[in-house]
C-alpha atoms as a PDB file:
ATOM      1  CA  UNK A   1     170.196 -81.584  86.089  1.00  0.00           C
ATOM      2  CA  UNK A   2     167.296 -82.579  83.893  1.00  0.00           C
ATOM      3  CA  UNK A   3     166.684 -86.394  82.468  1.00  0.00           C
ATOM      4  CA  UNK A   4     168.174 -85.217  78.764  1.00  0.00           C
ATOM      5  CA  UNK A   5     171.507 -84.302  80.896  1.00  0.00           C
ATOM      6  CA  UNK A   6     171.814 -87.330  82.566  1.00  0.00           C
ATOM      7  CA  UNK A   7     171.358 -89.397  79.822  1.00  0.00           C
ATOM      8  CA  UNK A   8     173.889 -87.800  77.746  1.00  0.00           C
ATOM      9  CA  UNK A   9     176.646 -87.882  80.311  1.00  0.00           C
ATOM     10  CA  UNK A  10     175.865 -91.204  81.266  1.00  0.00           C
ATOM     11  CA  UNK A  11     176.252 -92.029  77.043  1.00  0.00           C
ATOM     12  CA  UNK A  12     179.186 -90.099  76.817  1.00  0.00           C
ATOM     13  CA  UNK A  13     180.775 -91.997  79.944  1.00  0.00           C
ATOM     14  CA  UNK A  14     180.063 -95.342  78.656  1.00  0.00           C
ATOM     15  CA  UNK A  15     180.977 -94.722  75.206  1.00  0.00           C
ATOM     16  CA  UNK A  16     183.901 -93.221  76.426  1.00  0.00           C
ATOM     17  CA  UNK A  17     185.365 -95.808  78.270  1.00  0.00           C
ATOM     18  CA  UNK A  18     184.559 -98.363  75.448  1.00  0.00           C
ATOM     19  CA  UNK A  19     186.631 -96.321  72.890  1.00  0.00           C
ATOM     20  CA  UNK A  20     189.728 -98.027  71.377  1.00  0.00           C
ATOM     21  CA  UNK A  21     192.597 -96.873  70.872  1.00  0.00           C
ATOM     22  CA  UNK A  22     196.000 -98.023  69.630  1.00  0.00           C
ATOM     23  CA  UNK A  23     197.058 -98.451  73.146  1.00  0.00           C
ATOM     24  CA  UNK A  24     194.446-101.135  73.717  1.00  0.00           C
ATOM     25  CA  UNK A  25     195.411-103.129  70.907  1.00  0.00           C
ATOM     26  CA  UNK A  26     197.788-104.755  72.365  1.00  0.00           C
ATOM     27  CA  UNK A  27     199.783-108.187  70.902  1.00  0.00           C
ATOM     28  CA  UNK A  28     197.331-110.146  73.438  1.00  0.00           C
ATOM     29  CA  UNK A  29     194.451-108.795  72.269  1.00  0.00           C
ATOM     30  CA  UNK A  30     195.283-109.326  68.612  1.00  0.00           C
ATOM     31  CA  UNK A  31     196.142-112.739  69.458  1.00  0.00           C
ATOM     32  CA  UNK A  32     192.765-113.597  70.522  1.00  0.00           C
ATOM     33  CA  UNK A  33     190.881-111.776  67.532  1.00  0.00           C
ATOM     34  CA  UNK A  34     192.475-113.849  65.167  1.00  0.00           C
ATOM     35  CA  UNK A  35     192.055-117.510  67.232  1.00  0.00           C
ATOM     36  CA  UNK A  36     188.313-116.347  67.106  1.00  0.00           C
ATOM     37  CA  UNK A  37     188.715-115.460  63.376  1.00  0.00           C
ATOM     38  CA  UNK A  38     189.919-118.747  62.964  1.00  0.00           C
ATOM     39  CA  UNK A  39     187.085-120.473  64.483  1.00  0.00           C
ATOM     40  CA  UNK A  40     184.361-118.097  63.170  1.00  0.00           C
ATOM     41  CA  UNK A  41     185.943-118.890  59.824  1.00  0.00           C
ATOM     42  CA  UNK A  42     186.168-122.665  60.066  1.00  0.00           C
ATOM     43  CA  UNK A  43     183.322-123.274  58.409  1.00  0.00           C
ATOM     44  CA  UNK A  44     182.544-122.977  55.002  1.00  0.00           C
ATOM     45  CA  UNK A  45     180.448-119.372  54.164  1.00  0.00           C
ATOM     46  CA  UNK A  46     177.567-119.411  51.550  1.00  0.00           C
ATOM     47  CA  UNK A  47     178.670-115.801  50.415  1.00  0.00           C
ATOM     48  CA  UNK A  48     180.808-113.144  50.468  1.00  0.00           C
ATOM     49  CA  UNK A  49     178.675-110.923  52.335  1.00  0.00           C
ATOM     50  CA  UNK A  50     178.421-113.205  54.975  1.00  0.00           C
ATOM     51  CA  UNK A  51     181.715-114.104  55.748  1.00  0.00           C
ATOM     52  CA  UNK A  52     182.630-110.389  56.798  1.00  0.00           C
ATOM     53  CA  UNK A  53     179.528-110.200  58.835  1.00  0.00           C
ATOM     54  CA  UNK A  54     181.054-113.070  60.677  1.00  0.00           C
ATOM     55  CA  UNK A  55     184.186-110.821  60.604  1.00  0.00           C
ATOM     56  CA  UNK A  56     182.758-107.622  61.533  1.00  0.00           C
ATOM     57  CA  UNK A  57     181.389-109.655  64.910  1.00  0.00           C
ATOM     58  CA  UNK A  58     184.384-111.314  65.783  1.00  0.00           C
ATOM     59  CA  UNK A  59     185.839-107.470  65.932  1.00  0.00           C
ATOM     60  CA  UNK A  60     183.154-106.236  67.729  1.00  0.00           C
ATOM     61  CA  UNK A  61     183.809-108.051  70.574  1.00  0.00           C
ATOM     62  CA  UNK A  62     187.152-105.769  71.494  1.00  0.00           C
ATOM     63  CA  UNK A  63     184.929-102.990  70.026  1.00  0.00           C
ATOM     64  CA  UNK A  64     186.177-102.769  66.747  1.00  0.00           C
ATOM     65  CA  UNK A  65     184.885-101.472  63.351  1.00  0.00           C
ATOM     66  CA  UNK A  66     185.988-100.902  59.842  1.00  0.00           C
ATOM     67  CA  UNK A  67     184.719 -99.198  57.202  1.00  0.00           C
ATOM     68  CA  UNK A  68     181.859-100.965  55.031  1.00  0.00           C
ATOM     69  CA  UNK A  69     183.002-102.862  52.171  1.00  0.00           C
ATOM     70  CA  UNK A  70     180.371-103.064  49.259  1.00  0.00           C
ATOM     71  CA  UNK A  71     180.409-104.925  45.827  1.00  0.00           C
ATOM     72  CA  UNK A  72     182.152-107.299  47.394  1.00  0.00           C
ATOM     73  CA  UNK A  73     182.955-110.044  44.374  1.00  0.00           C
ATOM     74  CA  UNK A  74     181.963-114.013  43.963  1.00  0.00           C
ATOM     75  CA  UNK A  75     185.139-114.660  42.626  1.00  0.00           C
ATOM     76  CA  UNK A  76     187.132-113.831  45.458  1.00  0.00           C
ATOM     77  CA  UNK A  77     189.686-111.260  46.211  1.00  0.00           C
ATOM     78  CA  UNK A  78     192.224-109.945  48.642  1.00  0.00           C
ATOM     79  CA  UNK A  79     190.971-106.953  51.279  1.00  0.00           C
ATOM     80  CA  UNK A  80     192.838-104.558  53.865  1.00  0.00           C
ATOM     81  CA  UNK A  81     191.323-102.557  55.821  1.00  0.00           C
ATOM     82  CA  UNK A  82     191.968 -99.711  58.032  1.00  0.00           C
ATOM     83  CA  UNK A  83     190.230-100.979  61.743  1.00  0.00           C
ATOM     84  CA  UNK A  84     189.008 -97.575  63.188  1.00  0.00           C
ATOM     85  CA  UNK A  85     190.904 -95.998  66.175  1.00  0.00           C
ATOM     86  CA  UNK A  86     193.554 -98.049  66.049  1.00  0.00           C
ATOM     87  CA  UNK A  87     197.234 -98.886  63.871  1.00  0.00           C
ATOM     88  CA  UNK A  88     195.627-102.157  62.885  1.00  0.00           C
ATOM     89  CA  UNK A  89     194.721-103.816  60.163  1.00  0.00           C
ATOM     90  CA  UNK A  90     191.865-106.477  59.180  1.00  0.00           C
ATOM     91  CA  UNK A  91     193.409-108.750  55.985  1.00  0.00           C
ATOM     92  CA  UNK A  92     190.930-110.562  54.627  1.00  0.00           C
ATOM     93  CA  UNK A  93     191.005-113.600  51.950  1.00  0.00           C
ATOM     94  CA  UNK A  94     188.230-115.288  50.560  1.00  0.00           C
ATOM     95  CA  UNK A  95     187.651-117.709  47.441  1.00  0.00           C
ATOM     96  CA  UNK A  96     184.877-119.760  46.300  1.00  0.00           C
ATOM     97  CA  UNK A  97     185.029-123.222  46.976  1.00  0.00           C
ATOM     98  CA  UNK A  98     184.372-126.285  44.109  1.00  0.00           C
ATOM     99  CA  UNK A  99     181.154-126.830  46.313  1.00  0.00           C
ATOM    100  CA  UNK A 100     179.531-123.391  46.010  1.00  0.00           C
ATOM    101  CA  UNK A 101     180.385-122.083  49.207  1.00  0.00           C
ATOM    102  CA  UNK A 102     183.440-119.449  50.069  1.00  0.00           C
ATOM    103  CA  UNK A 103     186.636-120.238  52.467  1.00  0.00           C
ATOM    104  CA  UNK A 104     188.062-117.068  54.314  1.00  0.00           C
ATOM    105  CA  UNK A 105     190.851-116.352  55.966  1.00  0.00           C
ATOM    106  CA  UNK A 106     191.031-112.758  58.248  1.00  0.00           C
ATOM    107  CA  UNK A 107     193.799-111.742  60.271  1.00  0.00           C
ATOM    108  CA  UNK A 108     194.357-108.462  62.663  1.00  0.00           C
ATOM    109  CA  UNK A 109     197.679-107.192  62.084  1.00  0.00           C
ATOM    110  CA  UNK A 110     200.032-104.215  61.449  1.00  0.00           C
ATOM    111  CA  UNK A 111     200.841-102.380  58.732  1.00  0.00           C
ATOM    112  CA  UNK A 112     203.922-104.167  58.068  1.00  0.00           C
ATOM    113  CA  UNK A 113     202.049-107.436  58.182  1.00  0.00           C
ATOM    114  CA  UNK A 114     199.313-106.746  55.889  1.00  0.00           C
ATOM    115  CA  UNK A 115     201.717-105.276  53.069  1.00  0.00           C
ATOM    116  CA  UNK A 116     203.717-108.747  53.429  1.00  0.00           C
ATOM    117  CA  UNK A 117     200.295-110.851  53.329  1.00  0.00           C
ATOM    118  CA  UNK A 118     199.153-108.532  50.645  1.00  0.00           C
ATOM    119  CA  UNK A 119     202.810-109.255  48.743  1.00  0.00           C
ATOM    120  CA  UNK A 120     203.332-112.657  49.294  1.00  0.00           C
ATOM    121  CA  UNK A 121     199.569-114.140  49.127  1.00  0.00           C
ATOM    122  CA  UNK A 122     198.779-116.223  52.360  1.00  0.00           C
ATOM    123  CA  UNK A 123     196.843-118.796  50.510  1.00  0.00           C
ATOM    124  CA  UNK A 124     199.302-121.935  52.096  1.00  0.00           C
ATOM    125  CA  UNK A 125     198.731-120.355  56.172  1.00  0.00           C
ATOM    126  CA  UNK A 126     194.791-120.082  55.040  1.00  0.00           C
ATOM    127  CA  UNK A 127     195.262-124.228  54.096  1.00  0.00           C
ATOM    128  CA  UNK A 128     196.584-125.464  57.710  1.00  0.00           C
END
């Protein structure tokens, strides 16, 4: 077996046993993504952009990704996105603050979960 070979088994390997799935996910898992969420998000954020950076590394930990979210706006808005490999779901609220920053709220949950945030607003959990 040449070097090239060895390399890409040893890649494939790796990357294989990294790879989520929705068996993974489980309710202890999603529990500790969104305590880090919480504390990744404590702070205020100077912009949009950089709030689901924050997000986007909290995820990575467990080794999860979701699509890239451009023209993201400075007045705020309400996101759900698919998180890849898996039947969950990244909801994410943000708003700009009276003091020119942004607050944000994420959460990793279900389907179910992210049509109810998505329906009922969670503005009041985002305020405890």
């Amino acid at each position: 077996m040449d070097f090239k070979h060895f390399i890409k088994e040893d890649y494939e390997e790796s990357t294989g046993a990294m790879s989520v799935d929705s068996h993974s996910l489980d309710s202890s898992v999603v529990e500790k993504l969104n305590l880090m969420l919480n504390v990744a998000l404590e702070d205020p954020v100077y912009t949009p952009e950089t709030g689901v950076t924050l997000i986007r590394k909290v995820l990575m930990v467990e080794n999860l990704n979701f699509h890239p979210i451009y023209d993201l706006s400075n007045e705020g808005e309400e996101i759900v996105e698919a998180l890849d490999n898996t039947d969950k779901y990244i909801y994410i609220l943000y708003y700009p603050t009276d003091d020119g920053y942004y607050d944000f709220y994420a959460e990793v949950t279900d389907e179910e979960g992210a049509e109810e945030m998505l329906n009922s607003g969670v503005e009041s959990e985002s305020e405890k």
